[in-house]
Protein backbone atom coordinates (compact mmCIF):
# COMPACT_ATOMS: atom_id res chain seq x y z
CA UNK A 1 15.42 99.02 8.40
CA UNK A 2 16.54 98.22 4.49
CA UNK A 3 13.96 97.19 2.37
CA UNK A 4 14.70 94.49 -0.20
CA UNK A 5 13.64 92.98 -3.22
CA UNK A 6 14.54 89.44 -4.98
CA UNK A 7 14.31 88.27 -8.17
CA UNK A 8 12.81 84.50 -8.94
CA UNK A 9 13.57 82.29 -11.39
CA UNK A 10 12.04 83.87 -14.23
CA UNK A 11 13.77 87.41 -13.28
CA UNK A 12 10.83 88.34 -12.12
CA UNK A 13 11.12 91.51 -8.96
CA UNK A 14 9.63 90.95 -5.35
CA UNK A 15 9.58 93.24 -3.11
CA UNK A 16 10.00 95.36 -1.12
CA UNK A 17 10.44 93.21 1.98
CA UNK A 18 12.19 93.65 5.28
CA UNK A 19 15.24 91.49 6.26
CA UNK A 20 13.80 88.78 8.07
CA UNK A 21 11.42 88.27 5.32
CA UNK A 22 14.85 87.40 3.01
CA UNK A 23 15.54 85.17 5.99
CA UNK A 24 12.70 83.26 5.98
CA UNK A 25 12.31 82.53 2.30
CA UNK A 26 15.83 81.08 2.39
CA UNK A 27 15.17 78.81 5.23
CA UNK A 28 11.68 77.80 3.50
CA UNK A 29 13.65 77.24 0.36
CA UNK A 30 11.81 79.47 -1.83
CA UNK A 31 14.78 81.40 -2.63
CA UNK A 32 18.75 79.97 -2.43
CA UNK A 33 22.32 81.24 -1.90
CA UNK A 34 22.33 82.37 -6.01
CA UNK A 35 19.13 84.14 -5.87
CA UNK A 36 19.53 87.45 -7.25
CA UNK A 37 19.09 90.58 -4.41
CA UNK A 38 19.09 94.02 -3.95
CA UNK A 39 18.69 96.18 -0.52
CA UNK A 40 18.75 100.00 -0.18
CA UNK A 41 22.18 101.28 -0.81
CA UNK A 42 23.45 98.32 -2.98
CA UNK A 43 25.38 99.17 -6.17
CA UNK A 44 23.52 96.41 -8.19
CA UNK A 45 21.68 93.41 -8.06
CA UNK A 46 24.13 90.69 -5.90
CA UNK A 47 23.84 86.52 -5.15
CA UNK A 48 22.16 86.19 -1.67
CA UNK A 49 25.42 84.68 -0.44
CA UNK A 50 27.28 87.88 -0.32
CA UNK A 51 25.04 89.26 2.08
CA UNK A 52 24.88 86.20 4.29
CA UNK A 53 26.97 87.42 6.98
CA UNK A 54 24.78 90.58 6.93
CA UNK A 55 21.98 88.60 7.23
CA UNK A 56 22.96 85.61 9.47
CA UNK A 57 22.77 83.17 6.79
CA UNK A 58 24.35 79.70 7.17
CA UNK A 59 25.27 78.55 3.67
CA UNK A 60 27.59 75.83 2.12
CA UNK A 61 30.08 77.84 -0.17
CA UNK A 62 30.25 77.36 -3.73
CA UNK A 63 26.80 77.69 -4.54
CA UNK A 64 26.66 79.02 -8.39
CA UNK A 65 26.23 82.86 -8.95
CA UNK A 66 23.51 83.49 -11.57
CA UNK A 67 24.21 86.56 -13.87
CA UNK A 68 23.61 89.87 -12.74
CA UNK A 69 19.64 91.15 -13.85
CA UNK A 70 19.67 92.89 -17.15
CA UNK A 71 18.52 96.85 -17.03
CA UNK A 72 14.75 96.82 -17.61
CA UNK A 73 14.17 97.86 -21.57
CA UNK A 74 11.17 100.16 -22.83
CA UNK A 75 9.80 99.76 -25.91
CA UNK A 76 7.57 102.50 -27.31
CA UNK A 77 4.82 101.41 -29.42
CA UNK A 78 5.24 101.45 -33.48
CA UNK A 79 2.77 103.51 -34.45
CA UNK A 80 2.09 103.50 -38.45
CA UNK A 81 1.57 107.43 -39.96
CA UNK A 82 -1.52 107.80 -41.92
CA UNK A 83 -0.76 108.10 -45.52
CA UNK A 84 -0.88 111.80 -47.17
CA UNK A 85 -4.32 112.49 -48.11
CA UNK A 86 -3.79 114.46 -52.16
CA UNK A 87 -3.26 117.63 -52.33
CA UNK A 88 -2.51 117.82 -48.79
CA UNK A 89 0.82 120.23 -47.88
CA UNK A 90 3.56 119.14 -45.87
CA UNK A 91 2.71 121.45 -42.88
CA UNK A 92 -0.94 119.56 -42.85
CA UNK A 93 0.39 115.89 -43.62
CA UNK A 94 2.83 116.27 -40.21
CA UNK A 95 0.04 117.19 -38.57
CA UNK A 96 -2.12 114.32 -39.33
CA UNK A 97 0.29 112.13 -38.58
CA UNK A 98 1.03 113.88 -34.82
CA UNK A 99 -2.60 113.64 -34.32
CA UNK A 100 -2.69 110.07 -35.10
CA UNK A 101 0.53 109.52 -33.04
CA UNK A 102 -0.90 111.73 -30.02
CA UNK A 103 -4.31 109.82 -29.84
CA UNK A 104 -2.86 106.45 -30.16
CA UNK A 105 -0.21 107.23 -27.26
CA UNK A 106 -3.31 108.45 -25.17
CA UNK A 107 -4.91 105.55 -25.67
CA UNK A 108 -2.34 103.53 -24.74
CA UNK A 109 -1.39 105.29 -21.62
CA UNK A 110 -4.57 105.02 -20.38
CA UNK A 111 -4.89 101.18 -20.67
CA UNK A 112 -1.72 101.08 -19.28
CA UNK A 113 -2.45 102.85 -16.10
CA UNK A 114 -5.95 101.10 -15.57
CA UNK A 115 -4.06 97.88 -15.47
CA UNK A 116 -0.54 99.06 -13.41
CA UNK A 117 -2.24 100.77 -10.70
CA UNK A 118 -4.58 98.30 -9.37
CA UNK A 119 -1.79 95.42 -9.87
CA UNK A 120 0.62 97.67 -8.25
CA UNK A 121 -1.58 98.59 -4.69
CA UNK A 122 -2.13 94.82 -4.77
CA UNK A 123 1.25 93.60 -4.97
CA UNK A 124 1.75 96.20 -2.16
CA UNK A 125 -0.49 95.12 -0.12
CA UNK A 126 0.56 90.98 -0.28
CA UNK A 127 4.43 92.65 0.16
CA UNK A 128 2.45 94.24 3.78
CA UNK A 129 1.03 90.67 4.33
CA UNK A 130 4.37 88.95 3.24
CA UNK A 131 6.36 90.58 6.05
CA UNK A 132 3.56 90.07 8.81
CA UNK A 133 3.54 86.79 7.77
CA UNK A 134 7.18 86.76 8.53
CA UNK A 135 6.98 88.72 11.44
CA UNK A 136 4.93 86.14 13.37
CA UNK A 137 6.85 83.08 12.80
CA UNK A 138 9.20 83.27 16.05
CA UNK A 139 5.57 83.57 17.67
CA UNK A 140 4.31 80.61 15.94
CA UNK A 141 7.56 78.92 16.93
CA UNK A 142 6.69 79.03 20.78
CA UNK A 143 3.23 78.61 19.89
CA UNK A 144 4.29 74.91 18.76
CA UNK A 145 6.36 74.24 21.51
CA UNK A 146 4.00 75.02 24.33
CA UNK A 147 1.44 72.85 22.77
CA UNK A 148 3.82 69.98 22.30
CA UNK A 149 5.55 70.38 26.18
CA UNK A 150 1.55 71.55 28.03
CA UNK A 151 -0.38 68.88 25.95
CA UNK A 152 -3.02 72.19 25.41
CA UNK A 153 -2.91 75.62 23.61
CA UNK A 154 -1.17 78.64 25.08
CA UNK A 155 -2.69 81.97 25.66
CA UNK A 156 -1.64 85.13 25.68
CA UNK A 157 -0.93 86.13 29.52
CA UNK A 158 0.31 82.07 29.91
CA UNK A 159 4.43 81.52 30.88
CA UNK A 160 6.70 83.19 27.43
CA UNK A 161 3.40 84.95 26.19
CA UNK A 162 2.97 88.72 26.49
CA UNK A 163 -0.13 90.31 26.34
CA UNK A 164 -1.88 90.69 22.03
CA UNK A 165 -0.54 94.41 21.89
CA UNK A 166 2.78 93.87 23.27
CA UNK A 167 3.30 92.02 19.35
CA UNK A 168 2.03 95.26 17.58
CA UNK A 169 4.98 96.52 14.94
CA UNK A 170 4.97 97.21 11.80
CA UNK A 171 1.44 96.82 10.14
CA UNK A 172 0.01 94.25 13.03
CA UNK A 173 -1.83 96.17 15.77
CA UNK A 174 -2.33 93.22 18.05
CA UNK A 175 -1.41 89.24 18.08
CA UNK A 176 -4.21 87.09 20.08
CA UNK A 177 -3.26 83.51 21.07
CA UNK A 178 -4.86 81.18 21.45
CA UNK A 179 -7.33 78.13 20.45
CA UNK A 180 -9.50 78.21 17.19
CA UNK A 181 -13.07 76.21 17.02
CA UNK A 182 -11.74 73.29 15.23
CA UNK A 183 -9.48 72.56 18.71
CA UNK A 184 -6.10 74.16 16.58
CA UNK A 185 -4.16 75.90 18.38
CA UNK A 186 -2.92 79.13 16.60
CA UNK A 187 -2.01 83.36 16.39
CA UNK A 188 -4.84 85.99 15.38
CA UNK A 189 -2.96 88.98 14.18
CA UNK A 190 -4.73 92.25 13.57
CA UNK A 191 -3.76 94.85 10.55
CA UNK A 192 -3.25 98.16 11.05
CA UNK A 193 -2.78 100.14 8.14
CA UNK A 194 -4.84 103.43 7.72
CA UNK A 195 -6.03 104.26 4.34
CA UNK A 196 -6.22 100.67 3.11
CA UNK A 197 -9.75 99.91 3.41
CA UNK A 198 -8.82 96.48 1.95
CA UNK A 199 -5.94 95.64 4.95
CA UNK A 200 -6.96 97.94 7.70
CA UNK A 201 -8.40 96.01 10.45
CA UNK A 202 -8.66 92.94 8.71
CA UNK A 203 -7.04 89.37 10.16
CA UNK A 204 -4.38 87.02 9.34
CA UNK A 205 -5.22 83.42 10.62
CA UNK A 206 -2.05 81.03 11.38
CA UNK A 207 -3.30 77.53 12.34
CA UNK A 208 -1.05 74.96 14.38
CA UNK A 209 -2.70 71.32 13.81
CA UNK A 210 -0.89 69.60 16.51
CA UNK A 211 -1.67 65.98 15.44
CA UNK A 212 0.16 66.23 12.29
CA UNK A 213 2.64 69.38 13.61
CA UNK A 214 1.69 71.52 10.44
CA UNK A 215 0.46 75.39 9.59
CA UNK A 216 -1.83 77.00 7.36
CA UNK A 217 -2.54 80.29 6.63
CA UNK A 218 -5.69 82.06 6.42
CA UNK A 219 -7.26 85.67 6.07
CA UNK A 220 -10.36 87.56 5.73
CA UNK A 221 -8.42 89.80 2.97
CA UNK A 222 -9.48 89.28 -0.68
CA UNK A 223 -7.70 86.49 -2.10
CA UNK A 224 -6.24 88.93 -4.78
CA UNK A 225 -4.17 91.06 -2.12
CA UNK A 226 -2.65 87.25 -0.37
CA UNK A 227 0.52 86.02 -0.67
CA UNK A 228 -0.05 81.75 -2.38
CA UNK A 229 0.37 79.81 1.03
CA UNK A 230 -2.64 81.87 2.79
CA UNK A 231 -5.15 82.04 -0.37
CA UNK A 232 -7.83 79.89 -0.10
């Protein structure tokens, strides 16, 4: 399966995702037919319309293409050699000034990486939440229709509901349906990721409110690692 990334409107990269986590955010609007994309094996960053027969998209033609992402630019830091102490040679001023150059770069580099890697394993882990998130919503789909046709909550084992395993794939080990405490109806999915103490084994909490047909999204994950519509 391809992974994929988007850009939003300030050019900003998400990703990586799987397919029907592209889908989704179309259909929810979050992302549109000129939104900038990129999959494994793509030459360069393409409109979303050019792979909507790949994807199954449905969209009216002559949607405007927005201009392709610019290569990211470095900039190393400007870094201001001490001045030439007197009587000082050449040999010793160029290596004052490498010294300088040297510490300053070390310090840098490790303010740098204190900040990227934590930022980085979280945006990970909402990407992992992202696409489970995803995952679930043909689930959540029959979830609403049983409720509205049965007049009660489904559970799993009930007619067009397998068993919580049979939903395991990808990160989610298990998906229990079911009825939650406040009377909502709603999924219980189940994380499976080994070696991410902060994911693994935790729970993602979609919640049908069938008197005004509407779903939130909760988790016992830290805020920090959630995608916006299940923070909180």
């Amino acid at each position: 399966m391809s992974e994929w990334f988007y850009a939003e409107g300030n050019r900003e990269r998400r990703g990586p995702l799987p397919a029907a986590s592209i889908v989704e955010l179309f259909h929810s609007r979050r992302i549109a037919g000129d939104t900038l994309v990129w999959r494994e094996g793509a030459t360069d960053w393409r409109p979303l319309s050019e792979f909507a027969g790949e994807l199954g998209l449905n969209m009216p033609p002559g949607q405007p293409v927005a201009p392709p992402l610019p290569p990211p630019v470095q900039h190393a830091p400007a870094v201001e050699p001490a001045p030439p102490r007197p009587g000082l040679s050449g040999c010793a001023v160029a290596g004052v000034v490498a010294a300088v150059v040297g510490v300053v770069l070390l310090a840098i580099g490790g303010i740098l990486a204190a900040i990227a890697i934590p930022a980085y394993n979280s945006y990970l882990m909402r990407a992992k939440i992202t696409a489970a998130w995803a995952q679930l919503q043909p689930l959540t789909q029959d979830v609403a229709r049983f409720a509205s046709a049965a007049g009660h909550c489904p559970v799993n084992g009930d007619s067009g509901f397998e068993s919580p395993e049979s939903y395991a794939a990808g990160d989610v080990a298990s998906a229990r349906v079911g009825r939650f405490e406040n009377g909502h109806c709603g999924v219980e999915a189940r994380f499976r990721v080994p070696g991410k103490q902060a994911l693994d084994g935790k729970h993602l909490w979609l919640d049908y409110d069938t008197q005004t047909a509407t779903w939130t999204c909760s988790s016992d994950v830290a805020d920090e690692h959630l995608p916006a519509q299940c923070r909180g």
